[in-house]
N, C-alpha and C. Protein backbone atom coordinates (compact mmCIF):
# COMPACT_ATOMS: atom_id res chain seq x y z
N UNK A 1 -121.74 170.73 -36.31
CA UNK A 1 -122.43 169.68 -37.01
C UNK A 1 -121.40 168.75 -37.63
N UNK A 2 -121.44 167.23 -37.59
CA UNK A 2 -120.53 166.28 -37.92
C UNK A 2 -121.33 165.66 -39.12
N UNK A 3 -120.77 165.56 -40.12
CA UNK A 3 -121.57 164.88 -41.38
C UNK A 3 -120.15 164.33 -41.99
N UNK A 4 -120.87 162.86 -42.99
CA UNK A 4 -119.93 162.46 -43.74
C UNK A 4 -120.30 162.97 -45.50
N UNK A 5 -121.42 162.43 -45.76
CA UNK A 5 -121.95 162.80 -47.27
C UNK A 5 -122.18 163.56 -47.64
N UNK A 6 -121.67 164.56 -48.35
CA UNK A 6 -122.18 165.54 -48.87
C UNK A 6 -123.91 165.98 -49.10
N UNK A 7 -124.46 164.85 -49.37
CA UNK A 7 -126.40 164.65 -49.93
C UNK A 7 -126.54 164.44 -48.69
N UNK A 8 -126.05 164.42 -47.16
CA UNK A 8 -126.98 164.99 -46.27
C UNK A 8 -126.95 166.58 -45.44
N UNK A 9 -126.53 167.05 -46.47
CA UNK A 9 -126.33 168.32 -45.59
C UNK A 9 -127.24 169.40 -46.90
N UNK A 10 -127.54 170.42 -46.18
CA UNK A 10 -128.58 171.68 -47.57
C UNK A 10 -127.36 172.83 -47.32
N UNK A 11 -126.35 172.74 -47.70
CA UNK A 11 -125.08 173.53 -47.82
C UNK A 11 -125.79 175.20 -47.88
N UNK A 12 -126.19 175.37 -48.48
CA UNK A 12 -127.40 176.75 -48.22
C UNK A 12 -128.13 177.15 -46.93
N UNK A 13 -128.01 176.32 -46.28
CA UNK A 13 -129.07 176.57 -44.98
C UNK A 13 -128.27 176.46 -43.55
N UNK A 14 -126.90 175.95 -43.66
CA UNK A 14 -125.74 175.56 -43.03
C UNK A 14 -124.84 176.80 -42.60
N UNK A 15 -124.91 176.90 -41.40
CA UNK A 15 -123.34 178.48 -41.07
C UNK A 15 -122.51 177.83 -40.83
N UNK A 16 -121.88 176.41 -40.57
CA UNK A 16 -120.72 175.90 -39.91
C UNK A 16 -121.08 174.39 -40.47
N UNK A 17 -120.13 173.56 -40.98
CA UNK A 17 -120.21 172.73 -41.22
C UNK A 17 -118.55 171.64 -40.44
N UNK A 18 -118.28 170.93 -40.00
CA UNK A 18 -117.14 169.82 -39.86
C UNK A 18 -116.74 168.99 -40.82
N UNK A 19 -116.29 168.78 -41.88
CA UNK A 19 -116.25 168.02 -42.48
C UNK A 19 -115.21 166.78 -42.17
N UNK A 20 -115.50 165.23 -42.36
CA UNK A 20 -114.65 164.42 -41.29
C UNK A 20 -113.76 163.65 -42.44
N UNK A 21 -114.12 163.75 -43.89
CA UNK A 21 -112.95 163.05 -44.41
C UNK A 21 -111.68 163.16 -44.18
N UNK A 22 -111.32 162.34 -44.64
CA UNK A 22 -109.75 162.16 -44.79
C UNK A 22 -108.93 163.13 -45.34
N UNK A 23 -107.93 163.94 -44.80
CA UNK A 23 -107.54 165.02 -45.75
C UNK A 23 -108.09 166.30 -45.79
N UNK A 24 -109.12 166.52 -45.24
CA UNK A 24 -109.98 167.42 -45.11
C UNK A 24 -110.06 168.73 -44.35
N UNK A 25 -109.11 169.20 -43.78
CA UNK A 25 -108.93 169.67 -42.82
C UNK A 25 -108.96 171.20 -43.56
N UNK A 26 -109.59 172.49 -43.44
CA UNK A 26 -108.92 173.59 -44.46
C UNK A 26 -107.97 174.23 -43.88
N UNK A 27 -107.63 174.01 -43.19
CA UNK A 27 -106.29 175.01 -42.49
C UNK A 27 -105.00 174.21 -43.05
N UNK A 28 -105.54 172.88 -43.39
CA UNK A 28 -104.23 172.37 -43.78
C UNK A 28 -104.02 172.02 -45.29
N UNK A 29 -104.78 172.69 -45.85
CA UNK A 29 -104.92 172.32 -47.35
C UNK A 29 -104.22 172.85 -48.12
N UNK A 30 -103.66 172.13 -48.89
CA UNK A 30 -102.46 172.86 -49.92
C UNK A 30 -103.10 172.26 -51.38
N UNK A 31 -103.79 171.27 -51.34
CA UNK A 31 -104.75 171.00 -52.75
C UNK A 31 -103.94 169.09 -53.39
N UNK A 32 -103.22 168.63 -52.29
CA UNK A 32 -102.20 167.85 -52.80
C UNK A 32 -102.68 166.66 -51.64
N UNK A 33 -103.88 166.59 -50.37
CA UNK A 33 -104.46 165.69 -50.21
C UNK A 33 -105.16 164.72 -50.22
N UNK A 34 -105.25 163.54 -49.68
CA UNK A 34 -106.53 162.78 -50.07
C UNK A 34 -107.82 163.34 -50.14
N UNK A 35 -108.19 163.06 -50.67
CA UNK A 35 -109.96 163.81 -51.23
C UNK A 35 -109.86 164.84 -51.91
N UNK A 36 -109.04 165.84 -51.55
CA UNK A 36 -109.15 167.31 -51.99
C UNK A 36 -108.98 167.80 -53.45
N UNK A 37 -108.65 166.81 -53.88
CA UNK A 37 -109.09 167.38 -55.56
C UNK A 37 -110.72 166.92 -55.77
N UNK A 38 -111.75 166.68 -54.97
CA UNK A 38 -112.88 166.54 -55.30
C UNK A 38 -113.58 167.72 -54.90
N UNK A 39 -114.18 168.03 -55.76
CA UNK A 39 -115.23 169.55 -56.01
C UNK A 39 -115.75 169.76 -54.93
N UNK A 40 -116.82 168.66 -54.24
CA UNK A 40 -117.13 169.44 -53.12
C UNK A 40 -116.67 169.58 -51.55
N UNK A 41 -115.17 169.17 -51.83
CA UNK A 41 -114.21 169.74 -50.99
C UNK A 41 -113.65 170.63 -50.87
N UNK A 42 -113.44 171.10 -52.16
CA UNK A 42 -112.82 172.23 -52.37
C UNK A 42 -113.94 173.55 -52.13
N UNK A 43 -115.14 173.06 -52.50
CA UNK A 43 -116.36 174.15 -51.96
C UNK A 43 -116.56 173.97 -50.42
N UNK A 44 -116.08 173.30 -49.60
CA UNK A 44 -116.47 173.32 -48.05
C UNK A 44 -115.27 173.88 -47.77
N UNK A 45 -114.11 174.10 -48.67
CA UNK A 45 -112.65 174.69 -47.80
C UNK A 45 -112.92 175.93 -47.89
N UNK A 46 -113.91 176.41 -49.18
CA UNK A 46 -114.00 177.85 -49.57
C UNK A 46 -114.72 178.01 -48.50
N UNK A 47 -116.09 177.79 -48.36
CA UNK A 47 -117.35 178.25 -47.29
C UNK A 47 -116.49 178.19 -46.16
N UNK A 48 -115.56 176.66 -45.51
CA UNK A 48 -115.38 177.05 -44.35
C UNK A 48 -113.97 178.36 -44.02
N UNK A 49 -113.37 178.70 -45.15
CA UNK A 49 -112.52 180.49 -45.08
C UNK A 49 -113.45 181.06 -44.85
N UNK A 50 -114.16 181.21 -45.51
CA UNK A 50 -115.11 182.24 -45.72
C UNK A 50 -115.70 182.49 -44.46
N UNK A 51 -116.60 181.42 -43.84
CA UNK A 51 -116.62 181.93 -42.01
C UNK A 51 -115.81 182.44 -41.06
N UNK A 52 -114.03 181.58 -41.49
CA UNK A 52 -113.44 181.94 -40.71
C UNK A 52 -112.66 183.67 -41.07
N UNK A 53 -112.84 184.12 -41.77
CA UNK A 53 -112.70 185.25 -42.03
C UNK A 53 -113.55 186.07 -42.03
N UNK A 54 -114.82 186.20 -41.62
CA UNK A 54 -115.59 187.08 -41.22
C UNK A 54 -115.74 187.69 -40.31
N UNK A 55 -115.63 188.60 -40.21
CA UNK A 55 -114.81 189.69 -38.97
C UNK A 55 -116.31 189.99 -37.76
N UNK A 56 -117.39 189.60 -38.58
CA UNK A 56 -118.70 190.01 -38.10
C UNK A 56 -118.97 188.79 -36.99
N UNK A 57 -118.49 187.82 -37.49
CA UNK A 57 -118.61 186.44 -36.32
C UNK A 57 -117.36 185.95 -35.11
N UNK A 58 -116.50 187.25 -35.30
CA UNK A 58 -115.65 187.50 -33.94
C UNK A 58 -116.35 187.55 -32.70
N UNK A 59 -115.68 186.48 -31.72
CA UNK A 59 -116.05 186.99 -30.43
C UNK A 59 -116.26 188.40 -30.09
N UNK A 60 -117.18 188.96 -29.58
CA UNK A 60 -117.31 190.26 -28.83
C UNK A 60 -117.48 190.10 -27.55
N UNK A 61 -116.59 190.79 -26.44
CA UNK A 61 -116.81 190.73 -25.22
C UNK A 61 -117.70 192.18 -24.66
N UNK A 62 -118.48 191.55 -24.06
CA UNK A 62 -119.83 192.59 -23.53
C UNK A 62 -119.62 193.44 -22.80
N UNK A 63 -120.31 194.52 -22.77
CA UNK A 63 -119.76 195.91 -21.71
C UNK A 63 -118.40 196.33 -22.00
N UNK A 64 -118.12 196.70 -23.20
CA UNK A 64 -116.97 197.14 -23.24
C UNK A 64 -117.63 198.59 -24.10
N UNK A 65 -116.94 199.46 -23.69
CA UNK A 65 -117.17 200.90 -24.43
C UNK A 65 -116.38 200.67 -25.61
N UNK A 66 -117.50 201.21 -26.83
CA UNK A 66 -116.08 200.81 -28.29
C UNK A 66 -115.32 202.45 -28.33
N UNK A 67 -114.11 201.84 -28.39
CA UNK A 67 -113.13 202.73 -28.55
C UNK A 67 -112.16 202.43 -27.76
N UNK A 68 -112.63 201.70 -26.85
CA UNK A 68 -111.49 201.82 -25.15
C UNK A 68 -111.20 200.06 -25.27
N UNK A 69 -110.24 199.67 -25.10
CA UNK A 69 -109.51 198.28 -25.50
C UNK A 69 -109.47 197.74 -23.72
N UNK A 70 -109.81 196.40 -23.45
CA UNK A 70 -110.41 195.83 -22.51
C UNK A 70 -109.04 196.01 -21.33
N UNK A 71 -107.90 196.20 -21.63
CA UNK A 71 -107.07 196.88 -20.95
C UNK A 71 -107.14 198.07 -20.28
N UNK A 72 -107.76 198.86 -21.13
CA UNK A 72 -108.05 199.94 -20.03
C UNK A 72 -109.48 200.11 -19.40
N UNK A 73 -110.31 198.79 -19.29
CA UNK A 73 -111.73 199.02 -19.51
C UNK A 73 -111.59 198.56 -17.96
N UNK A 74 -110.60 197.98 -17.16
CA UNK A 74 -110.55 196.98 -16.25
C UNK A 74 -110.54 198.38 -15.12
């Protein structure tokens, strides 16, 4: 999802958001960019860690027996 304004998005109802400002990027945030001292930037850098660290929304590749690593599954 591509949005610019914050008041069009229901941040609650949202699993993935893009955010396109300037500066905005969270992988590249050190807190010393354009925009990023504004609050609800700093809440879309949190939410968007927060997805990207969820271990539950890892790719899973199918038919694999758990225990046995896709190396030996071949």
């Amino acid at each position: 999802m591509l949005w610019r304004p914050p008041k069009n998005v229901e941040l609650e109802k949202v699993k993935v958001v893009h955010y396109c400002a300037a500066g905005s990027k969270p992988w590249r945030y050190t807190g010393v960019e354009q925009n990023m001292q504004r609050e609800d930037i700093k809440m879309l850098v949190k939410k968007w860690w927060d997805v990207y660290e969820d271990e539950s929304l890892d790719y899973k590749k199918l038919g694999l027996t758990p225990g046995i690593s896709a190396s030996h599954a071949a």
